[in-house]
Protein backbone atom coordinates (compact mmCIF):
# COMPACT_ATOMS: atom_id res chain seq x y z
CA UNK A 1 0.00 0.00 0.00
CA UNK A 2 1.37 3.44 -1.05
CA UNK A 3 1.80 5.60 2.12
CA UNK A 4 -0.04 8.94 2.62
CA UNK A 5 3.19 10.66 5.04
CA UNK A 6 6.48 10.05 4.91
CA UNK A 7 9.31 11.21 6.93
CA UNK A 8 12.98 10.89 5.41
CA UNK A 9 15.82 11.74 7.74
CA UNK A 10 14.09 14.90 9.37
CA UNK A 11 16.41 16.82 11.66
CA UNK A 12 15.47 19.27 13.94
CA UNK A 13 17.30 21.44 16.09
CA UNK A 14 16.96 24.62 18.12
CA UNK A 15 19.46 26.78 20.58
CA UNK A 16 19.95 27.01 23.94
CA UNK A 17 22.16 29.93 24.70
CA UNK A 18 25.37 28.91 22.87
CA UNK A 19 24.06 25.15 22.60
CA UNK A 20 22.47 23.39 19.91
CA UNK A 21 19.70 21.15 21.25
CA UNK A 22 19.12 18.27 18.43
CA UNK A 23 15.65 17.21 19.13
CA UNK A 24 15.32 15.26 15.86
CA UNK A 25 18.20 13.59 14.51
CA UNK A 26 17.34 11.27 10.96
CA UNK A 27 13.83 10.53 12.00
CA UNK A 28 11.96 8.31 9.31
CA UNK A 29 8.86 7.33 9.04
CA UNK A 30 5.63 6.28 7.13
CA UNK A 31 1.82 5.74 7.20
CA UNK A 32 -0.78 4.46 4.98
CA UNK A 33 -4.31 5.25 4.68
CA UNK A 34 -6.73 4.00 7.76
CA UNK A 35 -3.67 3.44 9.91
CA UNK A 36 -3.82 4.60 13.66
CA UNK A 37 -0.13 4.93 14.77
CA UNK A 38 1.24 6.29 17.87
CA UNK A 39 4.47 7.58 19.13
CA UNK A 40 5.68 7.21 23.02
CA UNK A 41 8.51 8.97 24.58
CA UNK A 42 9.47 10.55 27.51
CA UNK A 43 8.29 14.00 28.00
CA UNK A 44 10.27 16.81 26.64
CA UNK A 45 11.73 14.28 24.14
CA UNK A 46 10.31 15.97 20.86
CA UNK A 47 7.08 14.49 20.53
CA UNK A 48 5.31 17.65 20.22
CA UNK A 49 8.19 18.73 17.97
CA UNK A 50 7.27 15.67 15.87
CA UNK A 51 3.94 15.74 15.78
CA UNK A 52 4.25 19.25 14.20
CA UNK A 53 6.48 18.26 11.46
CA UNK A 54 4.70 15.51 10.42
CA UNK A 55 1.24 18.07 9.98
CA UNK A 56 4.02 20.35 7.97
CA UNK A 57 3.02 23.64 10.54
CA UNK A 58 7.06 22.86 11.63
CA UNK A 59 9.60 23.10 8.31
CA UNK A 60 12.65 20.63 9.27
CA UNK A 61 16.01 22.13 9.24
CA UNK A 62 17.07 19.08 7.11
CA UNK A 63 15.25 16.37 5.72
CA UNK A 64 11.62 15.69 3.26
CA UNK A 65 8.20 14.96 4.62
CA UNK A 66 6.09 14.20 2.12
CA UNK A 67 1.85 14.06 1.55
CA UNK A 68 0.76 11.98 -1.10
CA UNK A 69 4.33 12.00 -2.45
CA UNK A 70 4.67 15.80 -2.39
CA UNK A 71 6.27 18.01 -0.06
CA UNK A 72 3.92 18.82 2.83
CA UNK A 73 5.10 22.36 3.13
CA UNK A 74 4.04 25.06 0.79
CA UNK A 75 5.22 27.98 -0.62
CA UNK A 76 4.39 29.80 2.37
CA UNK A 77 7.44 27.80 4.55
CA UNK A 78 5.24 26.32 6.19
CA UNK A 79 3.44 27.55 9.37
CA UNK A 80 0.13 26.44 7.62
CA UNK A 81 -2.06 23.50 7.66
CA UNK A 82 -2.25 21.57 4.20
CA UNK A 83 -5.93 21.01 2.94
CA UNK A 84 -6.12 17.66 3.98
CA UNK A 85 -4.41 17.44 7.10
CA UNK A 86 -6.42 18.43 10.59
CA UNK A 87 -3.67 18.69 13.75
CA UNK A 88 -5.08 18.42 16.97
CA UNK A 89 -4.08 19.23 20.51
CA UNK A 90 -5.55 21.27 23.82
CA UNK A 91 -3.38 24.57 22.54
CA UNK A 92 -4.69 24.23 18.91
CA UNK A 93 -8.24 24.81 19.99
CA UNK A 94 -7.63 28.41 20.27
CA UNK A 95 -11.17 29.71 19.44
CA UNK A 96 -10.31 33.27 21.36
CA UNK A 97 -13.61 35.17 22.70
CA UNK A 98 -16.36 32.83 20.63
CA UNK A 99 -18.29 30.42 21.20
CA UNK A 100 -16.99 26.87 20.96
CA UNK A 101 -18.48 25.96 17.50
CA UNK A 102 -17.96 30.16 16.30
CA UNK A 103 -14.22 29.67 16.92
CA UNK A 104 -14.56 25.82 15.14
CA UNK A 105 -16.29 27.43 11.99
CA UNK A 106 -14.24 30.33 11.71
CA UNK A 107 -11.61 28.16 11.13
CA UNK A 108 -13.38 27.06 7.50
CA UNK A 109 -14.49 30.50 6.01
CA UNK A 110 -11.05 30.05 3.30
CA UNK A 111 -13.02 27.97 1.96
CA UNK A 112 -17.21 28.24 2.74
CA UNK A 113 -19.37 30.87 3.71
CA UNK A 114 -20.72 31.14 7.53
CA UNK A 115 -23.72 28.91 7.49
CA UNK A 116 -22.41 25.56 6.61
CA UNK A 117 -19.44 26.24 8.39
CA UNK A 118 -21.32 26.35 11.26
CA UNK A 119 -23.15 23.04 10.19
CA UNK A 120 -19.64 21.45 10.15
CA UNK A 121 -18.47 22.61 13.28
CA UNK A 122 -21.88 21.42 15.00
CA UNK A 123 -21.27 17.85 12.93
CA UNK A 124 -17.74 17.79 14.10
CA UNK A 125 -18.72 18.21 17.99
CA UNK A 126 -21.28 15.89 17.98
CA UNK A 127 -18.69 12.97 16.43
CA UNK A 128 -16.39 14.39 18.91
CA UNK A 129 -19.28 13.62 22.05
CA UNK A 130 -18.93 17.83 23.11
CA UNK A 131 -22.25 19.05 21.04
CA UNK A 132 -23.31 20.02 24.50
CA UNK A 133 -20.32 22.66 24.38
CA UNK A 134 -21.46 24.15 21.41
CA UNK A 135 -22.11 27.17 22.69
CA UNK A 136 -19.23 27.60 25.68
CA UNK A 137 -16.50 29.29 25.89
CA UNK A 138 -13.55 27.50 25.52
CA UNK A 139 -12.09 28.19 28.77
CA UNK A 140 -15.32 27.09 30.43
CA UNK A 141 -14.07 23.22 29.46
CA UNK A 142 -12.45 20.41 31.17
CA UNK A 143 -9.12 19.16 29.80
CA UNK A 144 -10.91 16.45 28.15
CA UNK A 145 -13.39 18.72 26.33
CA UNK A 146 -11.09 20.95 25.02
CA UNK A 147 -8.92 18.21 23.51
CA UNK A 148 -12.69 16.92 22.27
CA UNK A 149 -12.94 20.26 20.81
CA UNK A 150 -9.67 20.43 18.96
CA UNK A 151 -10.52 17.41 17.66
CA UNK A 152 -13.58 18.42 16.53
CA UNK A 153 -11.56 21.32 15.03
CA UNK A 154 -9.57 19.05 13.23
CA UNK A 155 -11.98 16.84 11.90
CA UNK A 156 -14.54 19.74 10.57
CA UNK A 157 -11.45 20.18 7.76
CA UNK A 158 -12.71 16.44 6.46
CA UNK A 159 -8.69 15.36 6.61
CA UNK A 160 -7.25 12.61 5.10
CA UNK A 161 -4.22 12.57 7.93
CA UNK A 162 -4.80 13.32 11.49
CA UNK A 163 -2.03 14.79 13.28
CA UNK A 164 -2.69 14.78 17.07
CA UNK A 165 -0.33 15.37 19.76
CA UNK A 166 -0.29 14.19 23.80
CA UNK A 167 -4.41 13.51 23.31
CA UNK A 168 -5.30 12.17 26.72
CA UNK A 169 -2.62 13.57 28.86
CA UNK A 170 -3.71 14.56 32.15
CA UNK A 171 -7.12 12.86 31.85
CA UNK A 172 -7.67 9.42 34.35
CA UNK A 173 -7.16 6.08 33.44
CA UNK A 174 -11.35 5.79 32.89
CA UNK A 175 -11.43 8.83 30.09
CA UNK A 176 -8.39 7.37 28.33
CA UNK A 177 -10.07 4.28 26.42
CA UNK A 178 -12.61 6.85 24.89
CA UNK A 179 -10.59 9.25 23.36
CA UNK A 180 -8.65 5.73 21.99
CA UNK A 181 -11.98 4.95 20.57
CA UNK A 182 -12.90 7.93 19.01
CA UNK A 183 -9.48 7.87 17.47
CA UNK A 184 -10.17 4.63 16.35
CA UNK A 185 -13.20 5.51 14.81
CA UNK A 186 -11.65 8.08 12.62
CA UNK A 187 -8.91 5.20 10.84
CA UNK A 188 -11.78 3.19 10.28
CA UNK A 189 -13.57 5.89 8.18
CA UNK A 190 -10.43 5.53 6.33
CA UNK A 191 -8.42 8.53 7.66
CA UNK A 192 -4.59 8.22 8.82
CA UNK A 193 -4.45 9.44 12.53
CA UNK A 194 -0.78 9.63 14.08
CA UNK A 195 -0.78 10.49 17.99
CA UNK A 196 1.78 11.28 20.39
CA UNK A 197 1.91 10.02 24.22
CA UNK A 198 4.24 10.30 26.84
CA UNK A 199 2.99 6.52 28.56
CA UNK A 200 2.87 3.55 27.37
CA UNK A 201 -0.39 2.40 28.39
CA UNK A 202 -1.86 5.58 26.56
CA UNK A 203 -1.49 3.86 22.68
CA UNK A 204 -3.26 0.74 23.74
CA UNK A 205 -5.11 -0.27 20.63
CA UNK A 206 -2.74 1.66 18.42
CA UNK A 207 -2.17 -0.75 14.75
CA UNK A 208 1.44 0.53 15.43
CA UNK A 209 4.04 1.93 17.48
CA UNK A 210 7.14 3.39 17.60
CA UNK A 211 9.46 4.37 20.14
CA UNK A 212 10.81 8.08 19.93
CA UNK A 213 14.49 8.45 21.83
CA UNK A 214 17.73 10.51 21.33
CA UNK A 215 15.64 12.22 18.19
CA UNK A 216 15.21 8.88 16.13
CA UNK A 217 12.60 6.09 16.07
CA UNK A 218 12.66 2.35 16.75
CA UNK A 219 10.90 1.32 13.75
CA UNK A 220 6.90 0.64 13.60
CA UNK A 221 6.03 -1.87 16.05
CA UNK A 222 3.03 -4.01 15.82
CA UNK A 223 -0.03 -3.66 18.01
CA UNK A 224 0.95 -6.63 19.92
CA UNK A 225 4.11 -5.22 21.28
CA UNK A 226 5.40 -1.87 22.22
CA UNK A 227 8.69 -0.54 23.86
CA UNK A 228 8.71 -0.52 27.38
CA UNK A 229 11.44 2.41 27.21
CA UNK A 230 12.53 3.95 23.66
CA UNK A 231 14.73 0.97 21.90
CA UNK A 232 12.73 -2.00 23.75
CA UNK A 233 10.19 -4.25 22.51
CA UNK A 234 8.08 -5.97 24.96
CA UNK A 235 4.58 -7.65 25.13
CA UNK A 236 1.31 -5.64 25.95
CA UNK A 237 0.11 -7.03 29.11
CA UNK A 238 -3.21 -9.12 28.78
CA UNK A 239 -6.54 -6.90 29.26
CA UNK A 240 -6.68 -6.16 33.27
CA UNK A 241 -3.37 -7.30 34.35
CA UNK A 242 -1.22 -4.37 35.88
């Protein structure tokens, strides 16, 4: 199967005073259609930093990443979402001093006018589960409803890749399976959806996994297996065991 993203030794790096912090050094990587992948790494290990390339609103210092076998970043440098990519994460859902679904639709007037914008965004909340917030504020929500709403966000663009970073961090070990399942839902509709998450226990029902560490990753693991640090392949533990 042809992939929809691919990653060919992307390196990113940044300074620190007089140092040069190499967050991403060589990372490759690739997805096909209707594939939900996560990575897991420690925090503050570029997983954010990641999931930004890969969505192409983060240009690489070196490296390609490629949409449907063209470069992901436009003419602009980057710094803007391609037309069939959604990113998602709590910061993303910036809808300022609108409503919930205002902010959602304004999002979509490039390309519609007002009124089925708004349609969208109140389509994209209610596959989300937060059409109840459809008229809140967003800093009214819980953690778990705003990430609901940047989904939501995400998903009112009709992507073909879904690009969502850290999705149930913070939230209790109860909320976790349903933001999996949601996520799920979306790769069964036949869209790509590549997550971030600092645990383990987090991509549980992920098709594949890899294993971000010193800036490269341990190659896509199988949803039987994951790395129990970055480099290490182990077992999932059966449903219920600690």
């Amino acid at each position: 199967m042809t992939e929809l993203l691919r990653l060919d030794d992307v390196h990113v790096s940044y300074r620190r005073g007089h140092r040069r912090i190499d967050v991403l050094r060589g990372l490759s990587l690739e997805l096909e259609p209707g594939v939900l992948a996560g990575v897991w790494a420690d925090r503050s290990a570029g997983k954010t930093t990641l999931a930004k390339v890969a969505a192409g609103i983060l240009t690489p210092d070196a490296g390609v990443v490629l949409f449907r076998g063209a470069s992901i970043v436009g003419a602009d440098g980057g710094g803007r979402l391609h037309s069939e990519v959604g990113f998602a994460s709590r910061q993303s859902a910036g809808v300022g001093p609108a409503t919930v679904a205002e902010g959602i639709a304004s999002t979509l007037l490039m390309n519609m006018s007002w009124k089925p914008a708004m349609e969208r965004a109140y389509d994209a909340l209610e596959r989300t589960g937060v059409i109840d917030q459809a008229r809140d504020r967003l800093e009214d929500l819980s953690d778990e409803e705003r990430m609901r709403v940047a989904l939501a966000q995400a998903i009112a663009r009709k992507p073909s890749l879904l690009v969502v970073d850290d999705p149930v961090a913070g939230m209790g070990g109860d909320r976790r399976p349903s933001i999996m399942k949601l996520l799920r839902s979306f790769a069964a509709d036949g869209v790509s959806v590549l997550m971030t998450a600092a645990e383990l226990k987090e991509l549980r029902g992920a098709d594949r996994i890899w294993g971000l560490d010193d800036g490269i990753l341990d190659g896509g693991i199988p949803r039987d297996a994951a790395p129990r640090t970055p480099g290490t392949v182990v077992p999932f533990p059966a449903t219920g065991s600690s």
